[in-house]
Protein backbone atom coordinates (compact mmCIF):
# COMPACT_ATOMS: atom_id res chain seq x y z
CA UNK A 1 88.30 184.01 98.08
CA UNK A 2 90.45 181.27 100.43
CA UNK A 3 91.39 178.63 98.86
CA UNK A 4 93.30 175.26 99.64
CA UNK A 5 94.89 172.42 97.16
CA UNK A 6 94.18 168.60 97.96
CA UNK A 7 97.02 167.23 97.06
CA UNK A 8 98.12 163.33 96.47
CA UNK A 9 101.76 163.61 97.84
CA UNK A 10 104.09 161.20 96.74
CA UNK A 11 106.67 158.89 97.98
CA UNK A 12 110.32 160.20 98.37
CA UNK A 13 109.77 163.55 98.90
CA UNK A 14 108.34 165.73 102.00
CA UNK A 15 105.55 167.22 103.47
CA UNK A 16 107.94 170.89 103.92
CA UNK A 17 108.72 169.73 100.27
CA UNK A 18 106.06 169.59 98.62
CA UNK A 19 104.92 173.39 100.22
CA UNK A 20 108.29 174.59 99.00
CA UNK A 21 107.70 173.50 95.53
CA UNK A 22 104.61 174.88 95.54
CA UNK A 23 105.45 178.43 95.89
CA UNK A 24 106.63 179.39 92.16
CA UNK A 25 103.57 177.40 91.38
CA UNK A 26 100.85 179.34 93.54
CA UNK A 27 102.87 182.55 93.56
CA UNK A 28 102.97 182.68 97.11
CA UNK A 29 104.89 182.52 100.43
CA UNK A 30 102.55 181.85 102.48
CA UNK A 31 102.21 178.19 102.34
CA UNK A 32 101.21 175.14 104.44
CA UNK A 33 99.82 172.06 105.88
CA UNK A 34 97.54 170.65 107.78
CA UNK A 35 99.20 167.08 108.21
CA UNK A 36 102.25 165.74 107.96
CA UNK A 37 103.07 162.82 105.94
CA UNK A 38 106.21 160.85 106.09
CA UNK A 39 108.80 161.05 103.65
CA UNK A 40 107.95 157.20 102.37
CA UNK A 41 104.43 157.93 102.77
CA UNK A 42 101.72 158.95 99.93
CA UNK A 43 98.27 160.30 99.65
CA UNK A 44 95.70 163.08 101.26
CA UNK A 45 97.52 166.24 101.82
CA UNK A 46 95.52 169.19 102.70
CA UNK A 47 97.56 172.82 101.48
CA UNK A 48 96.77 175.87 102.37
CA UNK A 49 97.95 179.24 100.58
CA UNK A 50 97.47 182.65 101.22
CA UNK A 51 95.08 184.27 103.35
CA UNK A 52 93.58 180.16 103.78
CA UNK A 53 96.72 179.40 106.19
CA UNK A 54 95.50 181.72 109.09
CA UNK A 55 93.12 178.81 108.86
CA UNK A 56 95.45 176.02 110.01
CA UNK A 57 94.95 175.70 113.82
CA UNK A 58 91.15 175.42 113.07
CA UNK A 59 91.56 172.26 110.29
CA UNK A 60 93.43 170.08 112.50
CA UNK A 61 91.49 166.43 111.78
CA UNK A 62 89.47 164.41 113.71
CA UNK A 63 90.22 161.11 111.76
CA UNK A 64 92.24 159.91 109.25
CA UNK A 65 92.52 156.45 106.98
CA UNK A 66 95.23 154.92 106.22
CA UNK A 67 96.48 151.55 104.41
CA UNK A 68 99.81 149.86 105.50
CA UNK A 69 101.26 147.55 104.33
CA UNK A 70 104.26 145.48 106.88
CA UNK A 71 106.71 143.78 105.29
CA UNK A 72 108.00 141.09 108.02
CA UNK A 73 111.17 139.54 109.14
CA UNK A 74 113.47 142.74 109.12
CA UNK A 75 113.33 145.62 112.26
CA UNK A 76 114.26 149.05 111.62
CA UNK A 77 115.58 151.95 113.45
CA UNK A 78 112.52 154.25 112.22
CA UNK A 79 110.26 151.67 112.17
CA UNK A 80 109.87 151.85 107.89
CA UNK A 81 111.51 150.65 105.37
CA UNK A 82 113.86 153.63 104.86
CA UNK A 83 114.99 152.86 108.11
CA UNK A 84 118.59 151.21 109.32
CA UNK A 85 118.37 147.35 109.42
CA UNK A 86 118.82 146.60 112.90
CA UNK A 87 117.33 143.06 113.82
CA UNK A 88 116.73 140.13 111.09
CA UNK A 89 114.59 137.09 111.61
CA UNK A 90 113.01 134.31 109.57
CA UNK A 91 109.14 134.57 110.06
CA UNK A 92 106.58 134.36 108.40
CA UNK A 93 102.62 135.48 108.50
CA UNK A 94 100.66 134.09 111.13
CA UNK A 95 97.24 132.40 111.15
CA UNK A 96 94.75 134.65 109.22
CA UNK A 97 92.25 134.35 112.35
CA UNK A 98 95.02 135.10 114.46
CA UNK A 99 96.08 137.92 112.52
CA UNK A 100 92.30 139.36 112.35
CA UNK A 101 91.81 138.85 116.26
CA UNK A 102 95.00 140.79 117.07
CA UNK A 103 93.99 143.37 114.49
CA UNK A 104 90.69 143.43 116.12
CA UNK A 105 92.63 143.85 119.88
CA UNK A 106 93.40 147.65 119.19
CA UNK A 107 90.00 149.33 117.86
CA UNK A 108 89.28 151.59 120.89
CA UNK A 109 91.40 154.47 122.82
CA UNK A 110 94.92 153.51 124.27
CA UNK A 111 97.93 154.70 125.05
CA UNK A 112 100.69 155.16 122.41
CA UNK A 113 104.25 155.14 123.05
CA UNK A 114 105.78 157.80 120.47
CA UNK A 115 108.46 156.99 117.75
CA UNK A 116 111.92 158.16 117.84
CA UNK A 117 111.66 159.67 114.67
CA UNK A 118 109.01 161.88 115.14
CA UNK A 119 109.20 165.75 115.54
CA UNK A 120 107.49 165.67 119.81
CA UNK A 121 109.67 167.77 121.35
CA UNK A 122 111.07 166.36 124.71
CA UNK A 123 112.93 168.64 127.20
CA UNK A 124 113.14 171.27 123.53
CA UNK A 125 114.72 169.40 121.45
CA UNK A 126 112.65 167.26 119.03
CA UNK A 127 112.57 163.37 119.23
CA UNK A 128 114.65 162.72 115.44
CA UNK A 129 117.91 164.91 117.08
CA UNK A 130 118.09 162.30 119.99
CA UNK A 131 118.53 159.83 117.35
CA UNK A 132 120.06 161.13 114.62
CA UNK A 133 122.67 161.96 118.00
CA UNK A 134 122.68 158.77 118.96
CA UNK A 135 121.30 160.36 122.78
CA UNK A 136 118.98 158.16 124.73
CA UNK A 137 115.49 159.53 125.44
CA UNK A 138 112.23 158.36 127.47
CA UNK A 139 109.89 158.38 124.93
CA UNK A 140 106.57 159.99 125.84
CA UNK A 141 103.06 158.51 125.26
CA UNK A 142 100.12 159.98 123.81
CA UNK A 143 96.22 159.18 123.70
CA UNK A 144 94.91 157.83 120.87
CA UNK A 145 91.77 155.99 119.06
CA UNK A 146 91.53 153.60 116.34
CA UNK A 147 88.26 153.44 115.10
CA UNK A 148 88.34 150.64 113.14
CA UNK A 149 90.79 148.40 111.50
CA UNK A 150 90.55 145.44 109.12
CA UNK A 151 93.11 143.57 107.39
CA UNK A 152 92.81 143.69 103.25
CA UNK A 153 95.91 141.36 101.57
CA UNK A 154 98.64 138.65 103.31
CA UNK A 155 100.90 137.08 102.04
CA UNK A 156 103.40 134.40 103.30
CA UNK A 157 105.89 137.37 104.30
CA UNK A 158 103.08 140.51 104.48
CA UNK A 159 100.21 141.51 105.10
CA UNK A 160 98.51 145.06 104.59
CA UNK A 161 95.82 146.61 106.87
CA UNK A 162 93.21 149.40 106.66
CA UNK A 163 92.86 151.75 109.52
CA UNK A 164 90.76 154.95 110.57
CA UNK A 165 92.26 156.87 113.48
CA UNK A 166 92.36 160.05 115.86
CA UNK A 167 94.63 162.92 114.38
CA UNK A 168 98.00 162.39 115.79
CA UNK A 169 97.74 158.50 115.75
CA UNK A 170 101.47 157.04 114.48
CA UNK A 171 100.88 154.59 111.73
CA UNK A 172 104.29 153.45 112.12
CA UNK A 173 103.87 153.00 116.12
CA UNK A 174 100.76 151.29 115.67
CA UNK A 175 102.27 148.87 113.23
CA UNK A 176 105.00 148.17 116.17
CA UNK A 177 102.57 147.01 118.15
CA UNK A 178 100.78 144.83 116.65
CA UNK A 179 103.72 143.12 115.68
CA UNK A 180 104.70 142.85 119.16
CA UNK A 181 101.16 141.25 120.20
CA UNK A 182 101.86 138.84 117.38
CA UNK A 183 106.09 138.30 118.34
CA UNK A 184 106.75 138.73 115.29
CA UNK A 185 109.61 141.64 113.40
CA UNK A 186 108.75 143.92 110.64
CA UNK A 187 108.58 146.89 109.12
CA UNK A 188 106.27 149.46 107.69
CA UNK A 189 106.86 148.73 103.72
CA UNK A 190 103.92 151.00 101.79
CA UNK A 191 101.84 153.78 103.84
CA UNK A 192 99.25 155.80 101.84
CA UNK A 193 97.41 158.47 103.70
CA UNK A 194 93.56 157.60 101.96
CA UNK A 195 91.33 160.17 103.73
CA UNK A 196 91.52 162.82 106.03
CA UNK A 197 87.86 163.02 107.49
CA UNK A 198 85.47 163.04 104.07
CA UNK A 199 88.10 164.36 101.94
CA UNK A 200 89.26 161.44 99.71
CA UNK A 201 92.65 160.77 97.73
CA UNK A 202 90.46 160.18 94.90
CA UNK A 203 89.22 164.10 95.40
CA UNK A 204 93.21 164.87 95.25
CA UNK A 205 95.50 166.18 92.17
CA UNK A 206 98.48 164.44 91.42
CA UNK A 207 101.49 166.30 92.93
CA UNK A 208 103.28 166.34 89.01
CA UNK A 209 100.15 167.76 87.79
CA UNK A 210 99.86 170.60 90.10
CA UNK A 211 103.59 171.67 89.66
CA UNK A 212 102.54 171.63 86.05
CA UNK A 213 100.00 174.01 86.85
CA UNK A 214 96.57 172.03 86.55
CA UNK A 215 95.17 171.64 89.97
CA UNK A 216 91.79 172.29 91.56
CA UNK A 217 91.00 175.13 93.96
CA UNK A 218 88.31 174.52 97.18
CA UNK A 219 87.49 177.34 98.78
CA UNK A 220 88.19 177.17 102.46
CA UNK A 221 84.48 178.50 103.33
CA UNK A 222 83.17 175.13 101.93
CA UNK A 223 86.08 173.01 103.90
CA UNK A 224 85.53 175.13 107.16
CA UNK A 225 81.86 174.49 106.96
CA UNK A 226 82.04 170.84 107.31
CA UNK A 227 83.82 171.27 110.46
CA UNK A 228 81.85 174.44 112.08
CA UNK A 229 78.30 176.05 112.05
CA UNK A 230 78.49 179.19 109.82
CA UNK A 231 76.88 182.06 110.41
CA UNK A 232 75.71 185.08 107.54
CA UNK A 233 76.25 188.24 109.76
CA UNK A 234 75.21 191.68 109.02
CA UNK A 235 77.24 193.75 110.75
CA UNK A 236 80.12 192.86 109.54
CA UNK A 237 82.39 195.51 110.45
CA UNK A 238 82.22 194.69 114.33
CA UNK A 239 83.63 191.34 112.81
CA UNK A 240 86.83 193.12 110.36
CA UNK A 241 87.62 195.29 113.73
CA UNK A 242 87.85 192.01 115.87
CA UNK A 243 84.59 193.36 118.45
CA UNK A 244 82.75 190.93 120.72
CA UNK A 245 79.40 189.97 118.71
CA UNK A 246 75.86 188.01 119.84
CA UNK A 247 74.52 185.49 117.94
CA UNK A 248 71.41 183.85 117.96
CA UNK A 249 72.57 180.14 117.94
CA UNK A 250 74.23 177.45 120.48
CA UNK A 251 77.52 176.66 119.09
CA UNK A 252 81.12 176.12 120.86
CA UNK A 253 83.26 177.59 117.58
CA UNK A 254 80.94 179.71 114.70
CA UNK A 255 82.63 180.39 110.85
CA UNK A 256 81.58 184.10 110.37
CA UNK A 257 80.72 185.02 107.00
CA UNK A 258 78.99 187.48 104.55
CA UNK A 259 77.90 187.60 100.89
CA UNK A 260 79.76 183.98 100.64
CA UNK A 261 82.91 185.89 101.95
CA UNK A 262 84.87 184.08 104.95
CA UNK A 263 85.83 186.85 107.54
CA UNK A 264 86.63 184.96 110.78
CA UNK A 265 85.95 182.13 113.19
CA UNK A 266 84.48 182.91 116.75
CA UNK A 267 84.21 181.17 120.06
CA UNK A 268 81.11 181.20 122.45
CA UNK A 269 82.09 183.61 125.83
CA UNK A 270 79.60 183.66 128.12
CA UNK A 271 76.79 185.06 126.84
CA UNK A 272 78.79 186.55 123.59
CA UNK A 273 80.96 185.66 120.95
CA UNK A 274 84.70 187.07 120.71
CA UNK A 275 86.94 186.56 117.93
CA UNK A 276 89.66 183.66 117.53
CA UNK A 277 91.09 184.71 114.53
CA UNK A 278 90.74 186.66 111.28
CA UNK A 279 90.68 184.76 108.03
CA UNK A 280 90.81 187.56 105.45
């Protein structure tokens, strides 16, 4: 069997982290991710072990959920609170309409102007090395959604939204911009990752408990399934030996399997199937 760990990931410690720690737990090597999560950031984390992470390209998310929280009247250079203090201002939270209607401004696709710190690689060399070099970079833009957003808590100096997005969306870059519709500085303060798709971080162990040794597996046929048809097929050989197969459905991407064993995920071809990528 395939299996992957939900895990909640917590703050001050990261994503390559918490795979590293994880290998004298799982006994394994082989060990990833399917999402990043900043360093200051908590919640869903998806981790694959084992045979599972020849899985990764094909559990990249359509949405995640996230709740930030922006502290206001201090800029950073990354944008969060870990971040070097480079502007100061006395401001305070604006009208709660006000804040609501701006919120409000960004559900639908746009255009996203990366952040420094993130790992995009520009001319090879990833975005963090042109500032952690002090070099100066045009930063590149990306298309993204927000499908809904909704502010939750304010305070006098704070207030904390609710957002589900695309996969790739930069919390941290949207929270930029919506304090630049409002002309206001701040900061990303709290950032918890709380679902990627319908996997919950109430579904999701605690990070101590699973280095402890008391975690839940989920077997990657069950997580693949809510993203692909599956298909039980007989001849499974043709499928271990990587052959060109027909199937009797209409389906871009098909999750081969047999006797409730994952063997492989295949693309439509014409008229055939041919084979991505093993998964055993």
């Amino acid at each position: 069997m395939s299996y992957a760990l939900y895990i909640n990931k917590p703050k001050g410690i990261t994503s390559f982290d918490v795979c590293y720690k994880l290998r004298r737990v799982l006994n394994s090597k082989k060990i990833g991710h399917t999402g990043t999560l900043d360093p200051n950031a908590t919640g869903v984390m998806i981790v694959l072990y084992n045979s599972s992470t020849k899985a990764n390209q094909f559990l990249v998310s359509d949405s995640k959920e996230y709740i930030c929280r922006v502290k206001l009247g201090i800029e950073t250079d990354t944008l969060d609170i870990d971040g070097k203090i480079i502007n100061k201002e006395d401001c305070k939270s604006p009208n709660k309409d006000v804040l609501v209607n701006t919120l409000n401004s960004f559900v639908g696709k746009q255009s996203q102007i990366v952040p420094i710190t993130s790992a995009v690689k520009v001319n090879g060399k990833k975005l963090y090395e042109y500032q952690r070099n002090n070099i100066q970079v045009d930063l590149p833009c990306k298309d993204i959604e927000v499908h809904n957003i909704e502010l939750i808590d304010m305070d006098e100096y704070s207030f904390t939204f609710k957002t589900k997005v695309s996969s790739g969306t930069y919390i941290r870059a949207l929270a930029r911009d919506i304090l630049i519709k409002l002309n206001l500085i701040g900061t990303v303060e709290e950032l918890t990752r709380t679902m990627i798709d319908d996997i919950s971080v109430d579904e999701c162990d605690d990070f101590n408990d699973v280095l402890e040794g008391n975690y839940h597996n989920h077997d990657l046929l069950d997580i693949m399934s809510r993203r692909y048809v599956t298909y039980d097929y007989e001849k499974i050989n043709d499928v271990i030996n990587g052959k060109r197969i027909k199937l009797e459905i209409n389906a871009d991407k098909v999750v081969i399997v047999h006797d409730n064993v994952l063997y492989a995920i295949y693309q439509k071809d014409g008229d055939m199937y041919k084979c991505l990528r093993g998964l055993l």
